[in-house]
Structure formats: C-alpha cells, structure tokens
C-alpha atoms as a PDB file:
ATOM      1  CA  UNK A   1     130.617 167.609  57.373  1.00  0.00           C
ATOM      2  CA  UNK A   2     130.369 169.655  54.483  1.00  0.00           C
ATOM      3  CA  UNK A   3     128.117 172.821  54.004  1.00  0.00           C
ATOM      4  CA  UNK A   4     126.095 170.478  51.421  1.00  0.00           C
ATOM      5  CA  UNK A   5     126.071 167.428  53.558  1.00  0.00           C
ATOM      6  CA  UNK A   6     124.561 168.930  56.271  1.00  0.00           C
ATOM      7  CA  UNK A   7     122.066 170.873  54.173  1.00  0.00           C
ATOM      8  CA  UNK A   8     120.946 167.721  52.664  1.00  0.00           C
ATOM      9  CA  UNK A   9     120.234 166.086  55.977  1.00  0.00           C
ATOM     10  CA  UNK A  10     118.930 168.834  57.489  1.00  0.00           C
ATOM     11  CA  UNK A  11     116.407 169.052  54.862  1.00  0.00           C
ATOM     12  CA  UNK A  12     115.777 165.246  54.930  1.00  0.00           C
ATOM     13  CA  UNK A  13     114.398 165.969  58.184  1.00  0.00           C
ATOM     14  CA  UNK A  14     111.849 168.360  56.317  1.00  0.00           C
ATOM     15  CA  UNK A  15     109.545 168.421  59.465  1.00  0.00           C
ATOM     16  CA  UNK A  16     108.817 164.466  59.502  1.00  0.00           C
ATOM     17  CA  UNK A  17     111.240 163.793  62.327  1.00  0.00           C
ATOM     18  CA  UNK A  18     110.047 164.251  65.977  1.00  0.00           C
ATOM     19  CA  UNK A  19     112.701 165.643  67.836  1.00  0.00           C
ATOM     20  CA  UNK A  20     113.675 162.508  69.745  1.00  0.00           C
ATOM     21  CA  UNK A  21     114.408 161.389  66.331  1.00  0.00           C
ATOM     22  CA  UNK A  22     116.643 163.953  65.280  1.00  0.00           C
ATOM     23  CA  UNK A  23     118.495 163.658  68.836  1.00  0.00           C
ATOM     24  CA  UNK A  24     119.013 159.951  67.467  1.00  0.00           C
ATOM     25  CA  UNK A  25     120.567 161.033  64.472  1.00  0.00           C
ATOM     26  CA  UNK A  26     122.868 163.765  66.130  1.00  0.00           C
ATOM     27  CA  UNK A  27     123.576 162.234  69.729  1.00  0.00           C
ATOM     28  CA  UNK A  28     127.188 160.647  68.608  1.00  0.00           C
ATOM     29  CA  UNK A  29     128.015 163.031  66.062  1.00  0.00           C
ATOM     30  CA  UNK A  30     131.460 165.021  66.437  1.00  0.00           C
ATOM     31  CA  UNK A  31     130.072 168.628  68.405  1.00  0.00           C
ATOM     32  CA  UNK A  32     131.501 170.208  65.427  1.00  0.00           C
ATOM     33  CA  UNK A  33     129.146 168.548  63.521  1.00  0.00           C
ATOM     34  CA  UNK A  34     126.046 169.064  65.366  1.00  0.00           C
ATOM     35  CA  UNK A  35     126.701 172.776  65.738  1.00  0.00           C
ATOM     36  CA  UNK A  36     126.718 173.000  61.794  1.00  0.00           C
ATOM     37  CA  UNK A  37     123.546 170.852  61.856  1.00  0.00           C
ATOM     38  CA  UNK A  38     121.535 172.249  64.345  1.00  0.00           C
ATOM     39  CA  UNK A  39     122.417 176.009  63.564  1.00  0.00           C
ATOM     40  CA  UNK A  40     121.675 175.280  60.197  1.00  0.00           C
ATOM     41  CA  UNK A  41     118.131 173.366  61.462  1.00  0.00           C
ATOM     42  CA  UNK A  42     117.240 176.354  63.872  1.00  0.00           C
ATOM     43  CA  UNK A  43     117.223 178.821  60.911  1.00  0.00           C
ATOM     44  CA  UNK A  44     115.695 176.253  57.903  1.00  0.00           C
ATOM     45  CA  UNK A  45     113.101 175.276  60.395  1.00  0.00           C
ATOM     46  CA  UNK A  46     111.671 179.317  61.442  1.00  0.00           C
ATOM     47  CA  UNK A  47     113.598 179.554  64.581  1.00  0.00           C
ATOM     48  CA  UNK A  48     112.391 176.589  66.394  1.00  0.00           C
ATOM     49  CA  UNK A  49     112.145 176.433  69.841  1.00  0.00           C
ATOM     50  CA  UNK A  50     112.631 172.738  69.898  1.00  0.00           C
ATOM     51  CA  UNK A  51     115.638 172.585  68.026  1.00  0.00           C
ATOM     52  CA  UNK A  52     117.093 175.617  70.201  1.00  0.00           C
ATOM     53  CA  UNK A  53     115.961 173.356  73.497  1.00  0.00           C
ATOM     54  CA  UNK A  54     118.019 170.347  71.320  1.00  0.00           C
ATOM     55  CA  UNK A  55     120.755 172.364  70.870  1.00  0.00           C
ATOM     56  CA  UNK A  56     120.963 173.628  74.765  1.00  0.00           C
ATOM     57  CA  UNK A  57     120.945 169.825  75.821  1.00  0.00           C
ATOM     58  CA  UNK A  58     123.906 169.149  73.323  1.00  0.00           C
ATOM     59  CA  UNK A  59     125.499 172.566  74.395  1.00  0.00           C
ATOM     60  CA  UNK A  60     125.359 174.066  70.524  1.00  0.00           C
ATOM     61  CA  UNK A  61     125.414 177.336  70.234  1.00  0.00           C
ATOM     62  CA  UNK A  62     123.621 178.786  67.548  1.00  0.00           C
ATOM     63  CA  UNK A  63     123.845 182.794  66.869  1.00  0.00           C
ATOM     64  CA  UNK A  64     120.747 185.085  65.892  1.00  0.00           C
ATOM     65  CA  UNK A  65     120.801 188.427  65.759  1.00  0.00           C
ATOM     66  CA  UNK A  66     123.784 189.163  67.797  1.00  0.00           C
ATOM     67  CA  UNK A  67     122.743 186.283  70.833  1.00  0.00           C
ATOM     68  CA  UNK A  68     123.386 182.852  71.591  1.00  0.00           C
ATOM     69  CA  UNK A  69     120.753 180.464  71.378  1.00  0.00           C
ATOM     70  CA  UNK A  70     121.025 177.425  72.874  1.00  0.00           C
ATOM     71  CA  UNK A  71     124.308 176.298  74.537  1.00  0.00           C
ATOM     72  CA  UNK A  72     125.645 178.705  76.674  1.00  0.00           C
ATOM     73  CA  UNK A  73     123.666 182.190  76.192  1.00  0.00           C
ATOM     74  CA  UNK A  74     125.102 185.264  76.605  1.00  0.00           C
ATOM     75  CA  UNK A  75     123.663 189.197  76.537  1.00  0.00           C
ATOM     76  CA  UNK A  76     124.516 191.437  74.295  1.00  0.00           C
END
C-alpha cells in the first residue's frame, strides 16, 4: 500500500466506522499493510485507545514517543 492509499482509507474511516468494522476491513490484509494503516489511524485519530487495543490483537506495532504501542511493547 502506498503512503496515499492508506491515507485515503484511513481517512474514509473518518470516525464512522466502529471498530469491529475497521477489524473487517484490515483482518486479511498483508501485516505490512495493517501496520501502515493502523499506525497511521492511531495518530490521525488522537491516539486512540481502541485502535492501539486493534493493533495489539493484530500484533502492530505502532511507535510514539520513543514506545511501542500495541503489538509487542517494550520500555524505554
């Protein structure tokens, strides 16, 4: 997926999507993929715990200030 592509669907998500529907949309997705998508939808979306929680099931890591959140976390 490209930068663009995922911004776009991200976006089309814009907050309508419960987060069993996003975990539709991203279940069979490549994990390369959904860590693009769901690091980019943790940020665009203020950090949300849901998507973090999304992104643990999935084992995504997404980085924020230095940590992992999501996937595997680690300490700093």
């Amino acid at each position: 997926m490209t930068d663009k592509e995922v911004e776009e669907q991200v976006e089309s998500w814009n907050w309508n999507l419960s987060i069993f529907e996003i975990y539709d949309e991203v279940r069979d997705n490549r994990q390369e993929d959904n860590n693009k998508l769901l690091s980019y939808a943790y940020h665009f979306f203020n950090q949300s715990e849901w998507i973090g929680e999304l992104a643990y099931f999935l084992d995504v890591e997404i980085k924020k200030d230095g940590k992992i959140v999501g996937g595997k976390v680690v300490a700093v």
